[in-house]
C-alpha atoms as a PDB file:
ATOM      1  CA  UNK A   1      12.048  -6.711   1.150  1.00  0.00           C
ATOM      2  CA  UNK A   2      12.088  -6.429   5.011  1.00  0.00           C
ATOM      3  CA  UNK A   3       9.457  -9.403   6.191  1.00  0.00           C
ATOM      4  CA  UNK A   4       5.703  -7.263   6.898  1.00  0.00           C
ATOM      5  CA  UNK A   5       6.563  -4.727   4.085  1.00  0.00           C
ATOM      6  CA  UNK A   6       3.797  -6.302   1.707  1.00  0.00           C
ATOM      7  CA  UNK A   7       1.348  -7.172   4.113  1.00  0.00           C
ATOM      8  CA  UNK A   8       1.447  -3.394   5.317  1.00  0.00           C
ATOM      9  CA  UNK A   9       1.874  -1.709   1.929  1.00  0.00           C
ATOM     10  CA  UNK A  10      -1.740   0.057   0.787  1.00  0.00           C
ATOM     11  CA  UNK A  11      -2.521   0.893  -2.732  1.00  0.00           C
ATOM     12  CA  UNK A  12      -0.207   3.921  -3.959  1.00  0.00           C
ATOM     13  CA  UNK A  13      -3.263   5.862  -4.980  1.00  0.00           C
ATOM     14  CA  UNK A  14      -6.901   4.788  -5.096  1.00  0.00           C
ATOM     15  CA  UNK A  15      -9.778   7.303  -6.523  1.00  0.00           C
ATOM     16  CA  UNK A  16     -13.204   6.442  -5.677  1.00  0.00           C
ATOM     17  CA  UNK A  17     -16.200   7.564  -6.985  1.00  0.00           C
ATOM     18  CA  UNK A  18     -16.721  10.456  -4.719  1.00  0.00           C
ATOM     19  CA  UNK A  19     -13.480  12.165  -6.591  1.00  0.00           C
ATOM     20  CA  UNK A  20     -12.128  11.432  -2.902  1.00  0.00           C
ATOM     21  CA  UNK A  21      -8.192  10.799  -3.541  1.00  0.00           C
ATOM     22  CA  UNK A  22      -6.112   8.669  -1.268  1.00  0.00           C
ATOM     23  CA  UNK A  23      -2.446   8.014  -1.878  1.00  0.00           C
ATOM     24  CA  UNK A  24      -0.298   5.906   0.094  1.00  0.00           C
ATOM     25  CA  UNK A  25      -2.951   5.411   2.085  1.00  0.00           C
ATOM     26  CA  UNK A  26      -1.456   9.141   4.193  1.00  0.00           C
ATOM     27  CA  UNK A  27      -2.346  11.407   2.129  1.00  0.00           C
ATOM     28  CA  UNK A  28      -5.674  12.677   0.770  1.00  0.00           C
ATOM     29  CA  UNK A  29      -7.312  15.122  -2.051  1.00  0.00           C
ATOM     30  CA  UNK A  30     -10.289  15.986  -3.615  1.00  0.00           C
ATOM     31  CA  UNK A  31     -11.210  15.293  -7.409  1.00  0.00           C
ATOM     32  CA  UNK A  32     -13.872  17.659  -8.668  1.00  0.00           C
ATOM     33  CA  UNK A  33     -16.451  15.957 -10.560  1.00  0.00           C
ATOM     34  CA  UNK A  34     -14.816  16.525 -13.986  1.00  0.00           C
ATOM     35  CA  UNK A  35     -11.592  16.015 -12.999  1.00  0.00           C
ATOM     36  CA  UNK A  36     -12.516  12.429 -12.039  1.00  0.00           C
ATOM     37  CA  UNK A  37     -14.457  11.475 -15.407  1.00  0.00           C
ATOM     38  CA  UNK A  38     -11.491  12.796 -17.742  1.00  0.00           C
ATOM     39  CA  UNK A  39      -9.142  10.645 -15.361  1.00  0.00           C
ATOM     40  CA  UNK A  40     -11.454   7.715 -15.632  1.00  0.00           C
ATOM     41  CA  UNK A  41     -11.829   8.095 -19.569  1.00  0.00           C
ATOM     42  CA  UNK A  42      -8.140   8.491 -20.106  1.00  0.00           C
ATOM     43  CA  UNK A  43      -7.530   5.390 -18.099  1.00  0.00           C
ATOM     44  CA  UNK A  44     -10.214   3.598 -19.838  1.00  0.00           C
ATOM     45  CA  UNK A  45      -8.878   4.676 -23.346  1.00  0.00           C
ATOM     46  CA  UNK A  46      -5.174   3.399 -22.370  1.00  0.00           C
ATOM     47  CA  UNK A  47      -6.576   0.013 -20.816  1.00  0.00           C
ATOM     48  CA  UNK A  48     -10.054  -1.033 -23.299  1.00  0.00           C
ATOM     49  CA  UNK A  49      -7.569  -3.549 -25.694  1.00  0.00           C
ATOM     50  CA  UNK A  50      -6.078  -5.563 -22.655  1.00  0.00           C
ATOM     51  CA  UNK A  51      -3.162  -5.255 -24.124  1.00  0.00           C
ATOM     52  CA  UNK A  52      -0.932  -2.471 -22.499  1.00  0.00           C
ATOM     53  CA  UNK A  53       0.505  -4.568 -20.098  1.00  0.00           C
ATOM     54  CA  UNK A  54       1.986  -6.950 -22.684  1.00  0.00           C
ATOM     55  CA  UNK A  55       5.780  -6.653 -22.819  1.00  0.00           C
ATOM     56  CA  UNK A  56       7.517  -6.001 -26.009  1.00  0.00           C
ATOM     57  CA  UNK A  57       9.332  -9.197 -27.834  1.00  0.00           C
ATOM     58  CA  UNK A  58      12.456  -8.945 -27.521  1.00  0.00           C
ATOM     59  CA  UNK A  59      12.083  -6.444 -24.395  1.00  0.00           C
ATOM     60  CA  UNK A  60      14.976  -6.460 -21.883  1.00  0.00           C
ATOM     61  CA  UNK A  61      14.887  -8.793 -18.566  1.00  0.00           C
ATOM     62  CA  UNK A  62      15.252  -7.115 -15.184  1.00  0.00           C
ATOM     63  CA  UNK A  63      14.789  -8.486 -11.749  1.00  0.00           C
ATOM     64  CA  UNK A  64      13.753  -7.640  -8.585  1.00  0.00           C
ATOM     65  CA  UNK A  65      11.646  -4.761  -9.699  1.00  0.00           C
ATOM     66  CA  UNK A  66       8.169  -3.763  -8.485  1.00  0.00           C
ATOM     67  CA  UNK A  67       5.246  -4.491 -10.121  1.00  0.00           C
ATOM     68  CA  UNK A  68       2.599  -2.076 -11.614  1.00  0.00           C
ATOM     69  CA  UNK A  69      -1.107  -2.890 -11.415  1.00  0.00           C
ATOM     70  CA  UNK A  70      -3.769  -0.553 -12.495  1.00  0.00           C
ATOM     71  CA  UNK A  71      -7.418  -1.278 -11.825  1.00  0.00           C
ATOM     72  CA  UNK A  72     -10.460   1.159 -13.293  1.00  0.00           C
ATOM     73  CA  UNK A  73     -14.010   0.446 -12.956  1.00  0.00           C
ATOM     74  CA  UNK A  74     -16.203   2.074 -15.537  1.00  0.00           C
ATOM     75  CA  UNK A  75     -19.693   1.371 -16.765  1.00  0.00           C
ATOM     76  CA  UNK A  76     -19.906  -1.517 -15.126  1.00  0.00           C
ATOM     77  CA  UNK A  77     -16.760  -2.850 -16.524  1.00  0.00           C
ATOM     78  CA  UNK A  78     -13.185  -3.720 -15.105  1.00  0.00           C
ATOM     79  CA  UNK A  79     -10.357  -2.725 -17.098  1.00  0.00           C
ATOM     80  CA  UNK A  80      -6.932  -4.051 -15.553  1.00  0.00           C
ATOM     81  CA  UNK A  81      -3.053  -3.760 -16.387  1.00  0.00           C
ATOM     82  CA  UNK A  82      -0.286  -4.932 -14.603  1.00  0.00           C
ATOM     83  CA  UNK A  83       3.454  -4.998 -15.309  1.00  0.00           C
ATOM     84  CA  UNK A  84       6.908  -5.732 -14.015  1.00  0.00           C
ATOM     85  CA  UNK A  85       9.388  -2.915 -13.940  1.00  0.00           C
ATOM     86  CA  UNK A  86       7.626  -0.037 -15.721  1.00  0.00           C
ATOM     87  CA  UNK A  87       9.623   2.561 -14.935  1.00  0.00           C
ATOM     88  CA  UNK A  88      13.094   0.728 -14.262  1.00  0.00           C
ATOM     89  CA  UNK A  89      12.384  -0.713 -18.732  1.00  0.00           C
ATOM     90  CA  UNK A  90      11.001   3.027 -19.809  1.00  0.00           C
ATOM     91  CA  UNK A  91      13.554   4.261 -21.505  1.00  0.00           C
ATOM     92  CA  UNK A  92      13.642   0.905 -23.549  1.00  0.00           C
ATOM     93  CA  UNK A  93      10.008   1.291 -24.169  1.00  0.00           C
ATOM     94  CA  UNK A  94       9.361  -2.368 -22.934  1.00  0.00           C
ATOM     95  CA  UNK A  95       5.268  -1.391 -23.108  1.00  0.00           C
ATOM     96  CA  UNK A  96       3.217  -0.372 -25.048  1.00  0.00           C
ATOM     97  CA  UNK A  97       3.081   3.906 -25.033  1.00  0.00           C
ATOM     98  CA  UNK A  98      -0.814   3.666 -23.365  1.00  0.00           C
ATOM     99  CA  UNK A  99       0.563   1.906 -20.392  1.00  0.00           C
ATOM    100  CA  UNK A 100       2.981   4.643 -19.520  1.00  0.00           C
ATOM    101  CA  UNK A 101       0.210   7.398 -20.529  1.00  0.00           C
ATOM    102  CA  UNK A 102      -2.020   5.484 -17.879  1.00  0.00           C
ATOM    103  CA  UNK A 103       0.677   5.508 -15.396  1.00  0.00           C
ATOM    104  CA  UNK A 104       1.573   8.820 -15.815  1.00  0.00           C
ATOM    105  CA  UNK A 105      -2.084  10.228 -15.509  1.00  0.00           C
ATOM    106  CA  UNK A 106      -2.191   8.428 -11.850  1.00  0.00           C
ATOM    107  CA  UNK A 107       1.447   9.806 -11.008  1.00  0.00           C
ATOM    108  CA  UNK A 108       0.077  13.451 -12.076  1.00  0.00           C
ATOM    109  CA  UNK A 109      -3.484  12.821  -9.438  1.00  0.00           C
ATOM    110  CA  UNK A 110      -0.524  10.888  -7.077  1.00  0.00           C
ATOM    111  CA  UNK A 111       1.883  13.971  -6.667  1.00  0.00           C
ATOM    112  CA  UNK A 112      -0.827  16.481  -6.711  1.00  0.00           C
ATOM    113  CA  UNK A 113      -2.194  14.674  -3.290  1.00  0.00           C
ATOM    114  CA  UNK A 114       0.766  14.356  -1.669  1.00  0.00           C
ATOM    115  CA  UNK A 115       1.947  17.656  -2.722  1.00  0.00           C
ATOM    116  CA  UNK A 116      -1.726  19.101  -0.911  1.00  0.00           C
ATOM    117  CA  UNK A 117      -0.569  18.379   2.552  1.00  0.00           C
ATOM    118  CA  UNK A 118      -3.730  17.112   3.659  1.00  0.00           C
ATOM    119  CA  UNK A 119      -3.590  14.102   5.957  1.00  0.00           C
ATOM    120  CA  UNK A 120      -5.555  11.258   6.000  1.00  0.00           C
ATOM    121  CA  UNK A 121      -6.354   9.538   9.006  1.00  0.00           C
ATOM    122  CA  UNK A 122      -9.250   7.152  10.266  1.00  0.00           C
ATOM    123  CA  UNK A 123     -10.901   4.994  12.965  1.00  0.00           C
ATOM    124  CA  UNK A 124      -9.677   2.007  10.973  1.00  0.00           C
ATOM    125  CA  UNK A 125      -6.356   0.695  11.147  1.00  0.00           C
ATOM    126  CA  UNK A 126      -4.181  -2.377   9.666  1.00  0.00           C
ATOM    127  CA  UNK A 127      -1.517  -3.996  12.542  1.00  0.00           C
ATOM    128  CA  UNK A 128       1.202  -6.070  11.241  1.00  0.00           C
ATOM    129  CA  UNK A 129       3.838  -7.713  13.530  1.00  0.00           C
ATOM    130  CA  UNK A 130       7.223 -10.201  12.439  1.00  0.00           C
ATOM    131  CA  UNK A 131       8.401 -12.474  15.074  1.00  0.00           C
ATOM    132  CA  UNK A 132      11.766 -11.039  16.477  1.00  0.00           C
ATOM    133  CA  UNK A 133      14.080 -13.967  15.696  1.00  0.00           C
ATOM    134  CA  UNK A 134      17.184 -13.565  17.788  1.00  0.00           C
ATOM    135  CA  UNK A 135      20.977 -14.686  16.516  1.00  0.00           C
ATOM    136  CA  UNK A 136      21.753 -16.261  19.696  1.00  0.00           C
ATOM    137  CA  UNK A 137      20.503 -16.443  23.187  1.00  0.00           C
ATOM    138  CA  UNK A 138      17.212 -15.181  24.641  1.00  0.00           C
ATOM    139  CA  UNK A 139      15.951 -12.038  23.208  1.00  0.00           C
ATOM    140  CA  UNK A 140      16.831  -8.372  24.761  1.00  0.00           C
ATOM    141  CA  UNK A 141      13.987  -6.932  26.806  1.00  0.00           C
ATOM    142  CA  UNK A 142      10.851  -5.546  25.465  1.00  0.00           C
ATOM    143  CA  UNK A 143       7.963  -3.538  27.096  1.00  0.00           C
ATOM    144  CA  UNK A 144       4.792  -6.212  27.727  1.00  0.00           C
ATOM    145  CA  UNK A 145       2.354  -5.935  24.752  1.00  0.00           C
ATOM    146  CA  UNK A 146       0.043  -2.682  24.924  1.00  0.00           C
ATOM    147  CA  UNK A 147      -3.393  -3.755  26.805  1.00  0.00           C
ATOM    148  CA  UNK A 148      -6.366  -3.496  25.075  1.00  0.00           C
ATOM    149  CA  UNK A 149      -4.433  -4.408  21.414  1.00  0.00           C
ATOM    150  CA  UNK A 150      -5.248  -7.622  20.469  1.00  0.00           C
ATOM    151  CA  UNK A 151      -2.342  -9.606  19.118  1.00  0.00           C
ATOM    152  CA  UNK A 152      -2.684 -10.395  15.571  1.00  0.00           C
ATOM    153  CA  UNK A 153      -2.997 -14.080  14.509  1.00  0.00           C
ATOM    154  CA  UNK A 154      -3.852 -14.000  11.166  1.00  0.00           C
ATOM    155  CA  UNK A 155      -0.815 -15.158   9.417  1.00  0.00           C
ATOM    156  CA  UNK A 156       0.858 -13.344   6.589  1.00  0.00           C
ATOM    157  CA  UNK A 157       4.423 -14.354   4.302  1.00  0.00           C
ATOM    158  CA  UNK A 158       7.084 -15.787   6.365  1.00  0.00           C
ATOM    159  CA  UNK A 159       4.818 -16.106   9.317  1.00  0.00           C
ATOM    160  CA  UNK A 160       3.655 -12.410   9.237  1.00  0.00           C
ATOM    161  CA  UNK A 161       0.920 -11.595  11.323  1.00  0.00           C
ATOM    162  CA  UNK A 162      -2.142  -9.276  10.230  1.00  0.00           C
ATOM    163  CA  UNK A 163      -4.690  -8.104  12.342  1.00  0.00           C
ATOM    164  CA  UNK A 164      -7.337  -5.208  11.229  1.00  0.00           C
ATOM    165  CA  UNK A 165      -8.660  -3.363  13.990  1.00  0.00           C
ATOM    166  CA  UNK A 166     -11.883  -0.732  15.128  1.00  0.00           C
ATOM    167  CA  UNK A 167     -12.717   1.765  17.439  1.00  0.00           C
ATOM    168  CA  UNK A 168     -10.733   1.604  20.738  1.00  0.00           C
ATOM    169  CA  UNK A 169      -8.305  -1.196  20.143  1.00  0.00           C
ATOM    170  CA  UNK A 170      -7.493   0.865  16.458  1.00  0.00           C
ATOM    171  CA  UNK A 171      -7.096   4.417  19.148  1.00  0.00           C
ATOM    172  CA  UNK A 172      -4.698   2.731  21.351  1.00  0.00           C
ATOM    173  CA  UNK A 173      -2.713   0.447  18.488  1.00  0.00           C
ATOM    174  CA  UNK A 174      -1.904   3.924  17.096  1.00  0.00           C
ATOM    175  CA  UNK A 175      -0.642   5.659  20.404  1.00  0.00           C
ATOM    176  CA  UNK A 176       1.710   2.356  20.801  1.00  0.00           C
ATOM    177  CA  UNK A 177       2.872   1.291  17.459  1.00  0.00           C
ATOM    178  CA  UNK A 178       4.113   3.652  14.231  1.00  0.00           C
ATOM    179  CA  UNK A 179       2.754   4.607  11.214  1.00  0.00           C
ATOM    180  CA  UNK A 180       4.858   2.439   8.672  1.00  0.00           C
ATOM    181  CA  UNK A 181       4.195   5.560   6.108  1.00  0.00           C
ATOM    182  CA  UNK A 182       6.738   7.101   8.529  1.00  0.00           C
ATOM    183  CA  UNK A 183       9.937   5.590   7.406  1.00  0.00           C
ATOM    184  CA  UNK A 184      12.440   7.614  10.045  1.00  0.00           C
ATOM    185  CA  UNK A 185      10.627   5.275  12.906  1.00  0.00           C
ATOM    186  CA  UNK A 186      11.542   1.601  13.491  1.00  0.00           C
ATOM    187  CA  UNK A 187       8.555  -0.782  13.789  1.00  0.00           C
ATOM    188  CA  UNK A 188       8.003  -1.114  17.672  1.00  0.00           C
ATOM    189  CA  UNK A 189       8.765  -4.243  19.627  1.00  0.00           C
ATOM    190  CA  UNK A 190       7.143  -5.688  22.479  1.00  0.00           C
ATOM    191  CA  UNK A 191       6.867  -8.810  24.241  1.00  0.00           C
ATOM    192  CA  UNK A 192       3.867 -10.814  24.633  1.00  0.00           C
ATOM    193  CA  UNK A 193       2.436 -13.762  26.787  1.00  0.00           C
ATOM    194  CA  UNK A 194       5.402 -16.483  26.651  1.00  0.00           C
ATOM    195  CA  UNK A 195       8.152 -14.874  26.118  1.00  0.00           C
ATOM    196  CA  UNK A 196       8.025 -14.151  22.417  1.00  0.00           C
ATOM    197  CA  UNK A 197       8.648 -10.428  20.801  1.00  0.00           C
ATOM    198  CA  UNK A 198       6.773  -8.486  18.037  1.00  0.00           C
ATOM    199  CA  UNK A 199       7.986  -6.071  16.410  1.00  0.00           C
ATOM    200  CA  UNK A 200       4.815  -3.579  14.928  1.00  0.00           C
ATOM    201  CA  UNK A 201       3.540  -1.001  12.895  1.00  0.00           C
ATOM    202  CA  UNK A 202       0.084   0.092  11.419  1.00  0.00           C
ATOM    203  CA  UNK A 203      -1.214   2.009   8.649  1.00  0.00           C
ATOM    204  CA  UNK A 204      -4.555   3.272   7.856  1.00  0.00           C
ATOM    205  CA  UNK A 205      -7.224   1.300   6.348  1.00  0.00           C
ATOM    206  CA  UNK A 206      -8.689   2.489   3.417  1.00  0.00           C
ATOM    207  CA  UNK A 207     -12.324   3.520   2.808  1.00  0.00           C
ATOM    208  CA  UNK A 208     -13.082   0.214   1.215  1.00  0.00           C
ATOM    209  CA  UNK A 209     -11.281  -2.193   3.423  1.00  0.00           C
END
């Protein structure tokens, strides 16, 4: 994966207890109040043993997939699953059945949100710059880093940087940098203090970040 893709990547869906829907962290929906508990008590019902993330002996071996982790708070309780290559090892029913029910009630609440066309937005945003590292020579030139965006230090993977960001600084982060959930745009790139380049994008925080 391109270096910043995990430290910018939200949650593919998240449903809170409002019935308040947000997938990829772009897109939002509302849950009525029965349509969250029967989600919640299916997910419960797949997830209660512990067990459906437990592959299969004998289950084939694939790499490089993405992993699947499903979180559900209920009662007071955390029920948790989490798996390597669901969907790629579905046909050769590497799971157990309940894991692909649970996944498959989230993809149904998933494509029902994104399908809605409502945006979500927020004051809140998440900044993540890589260090352009050039082949050879000095680096091509870059527009000076916006004013009033502070430049992330927090460091990431492979020297990632991370910086979460409020109010003004979040307003004008947007106007400069683009939203990673747009893939058509390349991350921005700008040069800051000393001669070293960025290159940027943000996303929006979530509710509970």
């Amino acid at each position: 994966m391109a270096p910043g893709s995990v430290e910018i990547r939200p949650y593919r869906l998240v449903v809170y207890g409002s019935g308040l829907a947000v997938a990829d962290a772009f897109h939002r929906g509302q849950l009525t109040p029965a349509e969250r508990d029967a989600l919640v008590a299916g997910l419960v019902r797949c997830l209660a043993d512990g067990k459906a993330g437990q592959r299969r002996p004998g289950a084939p071996m694939v790499m490089d997939v993405p992993a699947t982790e499903i979180v559900v708070h209920s009662g007071g309780h955390t029920y948790t699953a989490s798996a390597d290559g669901v969907d790629e090892l579905r046909a050769q029913r590497a799971y157990p059945s309940r894991l692909y029910d649970a996944r498959d009630l989230l993809d149904a609440v998933y494509r029902r949100i994104v399908a809605g066309g409502q945006r979500y937005t927020s004051s809140r945003v998440r900044l993540v710059a890589v260090p352009v590292r050039g082949d050879a020579g000095s680096p091509a030139p870059a527009a000076p880093w916006p004013a009033g965006v502070p430049v992330p230090t927090a460091t990431g993977t492979a020297g990632v940087l991370v910086r979460d960001l409020d109010g003004t600084p979040a307003s004008r982060a947007l106007a400069a940098f683009p939203l990673a959930s747009d893939a058509v745009k390349e991350w921005q790139t700008y040069a800051v203090p000393g001669g070293a380049q960025l290159r940027g994008a943000v996303r929006y925080r979530l509710p509970d970040e």
